[in-house]
N, C-alpha and C. Protein backbone atom coordinates (compact mmCIF):
# COMPACT_ATOMS: atom_id res chain seq x y z
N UNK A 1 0.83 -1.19 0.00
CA UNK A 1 0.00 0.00 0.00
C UNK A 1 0.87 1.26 0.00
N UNK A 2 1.68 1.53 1.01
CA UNK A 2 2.75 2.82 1.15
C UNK A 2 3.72 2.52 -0.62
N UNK A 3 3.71 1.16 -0.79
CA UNK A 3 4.50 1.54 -2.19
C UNK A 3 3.60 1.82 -3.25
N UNK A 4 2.45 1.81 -3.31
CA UNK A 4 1.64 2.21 -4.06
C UNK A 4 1.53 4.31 -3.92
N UNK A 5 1.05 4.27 -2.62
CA UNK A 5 0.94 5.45 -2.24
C UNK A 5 2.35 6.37 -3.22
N UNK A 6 3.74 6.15 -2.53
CA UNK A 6 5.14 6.57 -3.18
C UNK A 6 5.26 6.99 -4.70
N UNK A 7 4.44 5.33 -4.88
CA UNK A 7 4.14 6.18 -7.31
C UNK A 7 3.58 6.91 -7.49
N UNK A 8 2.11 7.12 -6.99
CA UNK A 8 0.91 8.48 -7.22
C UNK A 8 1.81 9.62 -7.08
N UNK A 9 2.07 9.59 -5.47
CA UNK A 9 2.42 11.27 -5.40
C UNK A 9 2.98 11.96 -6.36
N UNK A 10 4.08 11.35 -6.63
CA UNK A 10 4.66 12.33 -7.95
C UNK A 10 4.36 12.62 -9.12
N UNK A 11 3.17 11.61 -9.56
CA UNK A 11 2.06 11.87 -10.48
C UNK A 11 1.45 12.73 -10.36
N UNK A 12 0.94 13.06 -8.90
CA UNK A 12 -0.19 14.29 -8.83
C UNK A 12 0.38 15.41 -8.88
N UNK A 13 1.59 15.69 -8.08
CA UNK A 13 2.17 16.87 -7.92
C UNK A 13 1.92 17.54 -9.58
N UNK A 14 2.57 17.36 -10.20
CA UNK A 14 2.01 18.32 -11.71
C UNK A 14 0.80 18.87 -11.84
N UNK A 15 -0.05 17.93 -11.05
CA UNK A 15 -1.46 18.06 -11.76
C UNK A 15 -1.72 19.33 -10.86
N UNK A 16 -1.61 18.98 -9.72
CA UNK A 16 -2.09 20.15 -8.84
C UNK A 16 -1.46 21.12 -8.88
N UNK A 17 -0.51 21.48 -9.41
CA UNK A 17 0.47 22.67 -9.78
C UNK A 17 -0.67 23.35 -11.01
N UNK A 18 -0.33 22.59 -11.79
CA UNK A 18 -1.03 23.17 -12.86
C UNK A 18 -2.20 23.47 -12.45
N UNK A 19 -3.58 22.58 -11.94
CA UNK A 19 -4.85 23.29 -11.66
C UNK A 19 -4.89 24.25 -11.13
N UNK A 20 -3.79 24.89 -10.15
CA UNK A 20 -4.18 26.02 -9.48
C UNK A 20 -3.91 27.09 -10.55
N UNK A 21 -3.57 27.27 -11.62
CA UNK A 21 -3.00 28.31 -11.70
C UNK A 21 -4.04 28.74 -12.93
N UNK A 22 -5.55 28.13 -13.01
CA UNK A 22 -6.64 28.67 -13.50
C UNK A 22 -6.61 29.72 -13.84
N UNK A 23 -7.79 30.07 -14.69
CA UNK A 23 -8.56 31.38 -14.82
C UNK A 23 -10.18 31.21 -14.17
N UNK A 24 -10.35 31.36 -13.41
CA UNK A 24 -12.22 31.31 -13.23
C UNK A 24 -12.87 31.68 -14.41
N UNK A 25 -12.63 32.64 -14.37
CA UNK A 25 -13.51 33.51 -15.28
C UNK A 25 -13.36 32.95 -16.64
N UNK A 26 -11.93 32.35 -17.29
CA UNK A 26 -12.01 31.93 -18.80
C UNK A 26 -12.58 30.23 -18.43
N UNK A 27 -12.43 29.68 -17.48
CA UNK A 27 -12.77 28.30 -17.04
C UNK A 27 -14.45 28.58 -17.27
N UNK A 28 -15.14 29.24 -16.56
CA UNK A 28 -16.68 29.61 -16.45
C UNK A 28 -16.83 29.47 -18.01
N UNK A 29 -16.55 30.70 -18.63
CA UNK A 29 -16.86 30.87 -20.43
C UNK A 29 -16.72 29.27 -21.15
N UNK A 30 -15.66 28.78 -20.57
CA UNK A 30 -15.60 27.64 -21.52
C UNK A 30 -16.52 26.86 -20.98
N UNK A 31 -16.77 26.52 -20.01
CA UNK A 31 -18.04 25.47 -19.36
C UNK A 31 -19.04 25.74 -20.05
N UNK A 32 -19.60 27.26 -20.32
CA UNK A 32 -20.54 27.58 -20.57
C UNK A 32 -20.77 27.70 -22.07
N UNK A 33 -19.67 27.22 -22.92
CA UNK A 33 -19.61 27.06 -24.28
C UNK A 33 -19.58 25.49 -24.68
N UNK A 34 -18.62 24.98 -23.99
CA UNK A 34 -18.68 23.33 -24.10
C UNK A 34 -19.17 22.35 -23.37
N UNK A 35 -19.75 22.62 -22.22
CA UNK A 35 -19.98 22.12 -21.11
C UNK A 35 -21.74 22.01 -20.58
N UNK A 36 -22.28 23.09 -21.03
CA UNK A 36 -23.61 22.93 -20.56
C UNK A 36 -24.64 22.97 -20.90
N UNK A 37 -24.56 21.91 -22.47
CA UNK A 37 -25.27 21.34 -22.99
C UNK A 37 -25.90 20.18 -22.56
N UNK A 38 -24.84 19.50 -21.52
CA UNK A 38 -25.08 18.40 -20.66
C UNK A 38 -25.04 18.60 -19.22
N UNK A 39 -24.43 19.55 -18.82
CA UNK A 39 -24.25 19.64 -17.21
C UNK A 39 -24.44 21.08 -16.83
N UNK A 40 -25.18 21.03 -15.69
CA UNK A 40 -25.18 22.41 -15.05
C UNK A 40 -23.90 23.10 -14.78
N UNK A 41 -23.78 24.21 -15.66
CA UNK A 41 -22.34 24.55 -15.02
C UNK A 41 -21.99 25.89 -13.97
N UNK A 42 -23.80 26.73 -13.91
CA UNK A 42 -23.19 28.03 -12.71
C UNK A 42 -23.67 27.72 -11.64
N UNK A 43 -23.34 28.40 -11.15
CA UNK A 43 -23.65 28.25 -9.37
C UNK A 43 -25.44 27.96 -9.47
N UNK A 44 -25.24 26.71 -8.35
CA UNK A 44 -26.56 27.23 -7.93
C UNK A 44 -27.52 25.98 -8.69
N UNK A 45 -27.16 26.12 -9.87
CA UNK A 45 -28.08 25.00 -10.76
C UNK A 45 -27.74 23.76 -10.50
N UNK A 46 -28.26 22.86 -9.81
CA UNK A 46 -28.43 21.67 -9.40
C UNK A 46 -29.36 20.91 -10.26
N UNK A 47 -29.84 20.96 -11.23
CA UNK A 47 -30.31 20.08 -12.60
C UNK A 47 -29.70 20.35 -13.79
N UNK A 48 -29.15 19.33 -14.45
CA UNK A 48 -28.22 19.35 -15.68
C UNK A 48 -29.52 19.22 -16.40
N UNK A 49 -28.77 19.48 -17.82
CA UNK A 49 -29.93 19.41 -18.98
C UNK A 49 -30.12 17.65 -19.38
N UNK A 50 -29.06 17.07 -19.06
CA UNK A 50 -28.73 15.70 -18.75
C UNK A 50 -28.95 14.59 -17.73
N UNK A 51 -29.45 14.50 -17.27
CA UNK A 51 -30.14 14.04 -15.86
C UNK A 51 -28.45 13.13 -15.42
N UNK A 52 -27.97 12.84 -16.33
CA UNK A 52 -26.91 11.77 -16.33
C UNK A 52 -25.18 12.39 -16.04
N UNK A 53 -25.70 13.75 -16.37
CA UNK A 53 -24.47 15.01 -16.28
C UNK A 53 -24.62 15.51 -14.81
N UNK A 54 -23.60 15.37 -14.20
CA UNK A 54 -23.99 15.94 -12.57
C UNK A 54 -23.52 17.18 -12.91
N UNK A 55 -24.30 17.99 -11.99
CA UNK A 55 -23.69 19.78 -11.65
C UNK A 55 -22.49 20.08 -11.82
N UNK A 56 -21.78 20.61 -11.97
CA UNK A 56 -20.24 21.22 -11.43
C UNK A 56 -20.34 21.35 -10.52
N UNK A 57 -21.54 22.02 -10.08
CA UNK A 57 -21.44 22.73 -8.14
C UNK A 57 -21.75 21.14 -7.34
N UNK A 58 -22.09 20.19 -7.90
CA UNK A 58 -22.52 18.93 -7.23
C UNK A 58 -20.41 17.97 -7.34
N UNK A 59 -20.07 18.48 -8.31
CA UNK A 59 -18.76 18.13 -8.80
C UNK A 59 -17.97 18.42 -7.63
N UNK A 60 -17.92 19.86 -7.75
CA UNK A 60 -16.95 20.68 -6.86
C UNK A 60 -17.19 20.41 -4.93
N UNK A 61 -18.47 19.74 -4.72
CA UNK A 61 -18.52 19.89 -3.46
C UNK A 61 -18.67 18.13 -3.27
N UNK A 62 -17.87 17.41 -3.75
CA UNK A 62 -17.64 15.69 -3.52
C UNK A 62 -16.63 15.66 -2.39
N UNK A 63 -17.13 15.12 -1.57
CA UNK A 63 -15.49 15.00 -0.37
C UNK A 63 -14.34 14.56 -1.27
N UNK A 64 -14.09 15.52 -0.58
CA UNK A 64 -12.14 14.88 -1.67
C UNK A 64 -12.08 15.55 -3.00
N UNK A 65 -12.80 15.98 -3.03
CA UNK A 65 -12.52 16.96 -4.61
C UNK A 65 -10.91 17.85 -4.66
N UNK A 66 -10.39 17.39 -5.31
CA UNK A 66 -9.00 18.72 -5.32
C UNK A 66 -8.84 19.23 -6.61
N UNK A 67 -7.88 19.59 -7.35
CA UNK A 67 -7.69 20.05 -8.09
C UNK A 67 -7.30 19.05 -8.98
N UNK A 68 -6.37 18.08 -8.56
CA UNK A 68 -5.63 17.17 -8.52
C UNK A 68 -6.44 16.06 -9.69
N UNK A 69 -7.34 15.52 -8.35
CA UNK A 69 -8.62 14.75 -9.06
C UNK A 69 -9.24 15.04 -10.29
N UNK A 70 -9.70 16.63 -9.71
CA UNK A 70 -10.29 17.10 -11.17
C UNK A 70 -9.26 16.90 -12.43
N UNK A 71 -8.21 17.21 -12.45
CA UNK A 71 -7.30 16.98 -13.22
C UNK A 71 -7.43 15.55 -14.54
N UNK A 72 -7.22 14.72 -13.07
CA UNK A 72 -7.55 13.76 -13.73
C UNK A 72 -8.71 13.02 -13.97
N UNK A 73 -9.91 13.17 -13.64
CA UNK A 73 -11.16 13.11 -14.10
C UNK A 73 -11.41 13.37 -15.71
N UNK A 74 -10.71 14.80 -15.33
CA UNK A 74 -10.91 15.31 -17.01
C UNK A 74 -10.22 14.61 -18.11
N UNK A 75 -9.28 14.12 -17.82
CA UNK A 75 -8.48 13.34 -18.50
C UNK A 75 -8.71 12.16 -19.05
N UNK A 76 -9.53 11.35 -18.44
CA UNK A 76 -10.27 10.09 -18.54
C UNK A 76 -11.29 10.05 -19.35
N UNK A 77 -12.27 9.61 -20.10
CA UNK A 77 -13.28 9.13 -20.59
C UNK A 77 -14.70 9.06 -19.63
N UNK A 78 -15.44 9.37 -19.81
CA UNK A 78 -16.91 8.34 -18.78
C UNK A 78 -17.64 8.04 -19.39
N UNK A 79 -18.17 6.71 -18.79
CA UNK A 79 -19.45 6.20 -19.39
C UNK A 79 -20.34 6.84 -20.44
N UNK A 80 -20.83 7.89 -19.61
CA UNK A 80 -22.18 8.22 -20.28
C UNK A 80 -21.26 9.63 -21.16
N UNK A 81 -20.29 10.21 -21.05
CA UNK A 81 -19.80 11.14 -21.72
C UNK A 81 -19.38 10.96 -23.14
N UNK A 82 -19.79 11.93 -24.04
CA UNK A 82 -19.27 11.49 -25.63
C UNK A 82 -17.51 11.50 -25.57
N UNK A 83 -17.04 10.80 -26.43
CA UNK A 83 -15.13 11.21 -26.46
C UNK A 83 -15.43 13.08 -26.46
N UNK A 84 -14.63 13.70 -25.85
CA UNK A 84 -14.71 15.01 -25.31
C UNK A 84 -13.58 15.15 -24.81
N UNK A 85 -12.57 15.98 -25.22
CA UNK A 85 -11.30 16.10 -24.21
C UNK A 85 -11.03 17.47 -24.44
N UNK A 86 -11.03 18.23 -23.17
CA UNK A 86 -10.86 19.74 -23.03
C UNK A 86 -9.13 19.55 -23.65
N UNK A 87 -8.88 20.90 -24.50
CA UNK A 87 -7.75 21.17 -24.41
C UNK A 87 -6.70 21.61 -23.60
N UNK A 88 -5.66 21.66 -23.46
CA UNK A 88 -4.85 21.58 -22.67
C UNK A 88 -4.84 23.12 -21.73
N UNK A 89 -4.81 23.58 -22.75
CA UNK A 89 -4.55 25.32 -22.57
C UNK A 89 -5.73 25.82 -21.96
N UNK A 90 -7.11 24.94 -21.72
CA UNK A 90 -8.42 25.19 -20.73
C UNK A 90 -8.45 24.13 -19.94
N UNK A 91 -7.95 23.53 -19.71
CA UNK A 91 -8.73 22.10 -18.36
C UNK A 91 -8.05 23.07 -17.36
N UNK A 92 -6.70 23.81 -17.26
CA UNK A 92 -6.57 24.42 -15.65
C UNK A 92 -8.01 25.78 -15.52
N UNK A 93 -8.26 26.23 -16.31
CA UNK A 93 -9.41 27.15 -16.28
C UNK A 93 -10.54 26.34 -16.03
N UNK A 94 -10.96 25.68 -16.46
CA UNK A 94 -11.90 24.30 -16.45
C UNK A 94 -11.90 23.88 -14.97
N UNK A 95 -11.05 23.87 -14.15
CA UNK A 95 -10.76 22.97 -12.86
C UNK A 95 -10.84 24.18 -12.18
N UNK A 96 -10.22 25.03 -12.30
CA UNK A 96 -10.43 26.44 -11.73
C UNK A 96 -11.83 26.72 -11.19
N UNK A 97 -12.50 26.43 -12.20
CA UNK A 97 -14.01 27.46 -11.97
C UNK A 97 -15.04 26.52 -11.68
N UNK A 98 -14.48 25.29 -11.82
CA UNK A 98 -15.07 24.04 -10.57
C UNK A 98 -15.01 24.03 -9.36
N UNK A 99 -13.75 24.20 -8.92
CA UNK A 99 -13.14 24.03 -7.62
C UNK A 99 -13.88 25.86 -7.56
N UNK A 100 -14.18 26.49 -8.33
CA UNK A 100 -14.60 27.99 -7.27
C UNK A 100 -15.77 27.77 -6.73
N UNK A 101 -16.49 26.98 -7.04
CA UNK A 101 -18.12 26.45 -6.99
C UNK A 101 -18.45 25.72 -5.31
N UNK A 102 -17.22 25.17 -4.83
CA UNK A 102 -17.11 24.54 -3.55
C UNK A 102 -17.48 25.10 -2.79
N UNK A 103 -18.44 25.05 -1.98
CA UNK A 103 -19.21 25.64 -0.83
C UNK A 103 -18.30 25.44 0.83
């Protein structure tokens, strides 16, 4: 387990470097251009247009949510999600204006 633990960390460290260093405000625009056709993406809205798309604000307030995670969430594929992969130069804006949503 601790040698498991030892490989991640240094995996994440990038990630969470990079998520912090967002834009809210260009993260918001892009949600709200690519993003919320399927998922609620401003404050407050707790029904996606997707029943299957959870909130951002339902996103952002998961125990354990970091930046980190989000990171790699985005990175991954899901089930019910079409192939979709934010570009590089927006997923820290993207994670940004998720993580601002945290209550």
């Amino acid at each position: 387990m601790i040698r498991v633990f030892c490989l991640l960390v240094p995996l994440l460290i990038p990630y969470s470097a990079f998520a912090q260093e967002g834009n809210v405000e260009a993260g918001k625009a892009y949600a709200q251009a690519a993003c919320a056709e399927c998922h609620a993406v401003r404050a407050g809205s707790l029904l996606s247009p997707n029943v299957g798309a959870p909130p951002f604000e339902k996103i952002a307030n998961t125990p354990g949510m970091t930046g980190a995670a989000l990171y790699v969430i985005l990175q991954s594929t899901h089930r019910e999600m079409p192939d979709f992969i934010i570009p590089a130069k927006d997923k820290a804006d993207v994670v940004a204006y998720i993580l601002s949503l945290k209550q």
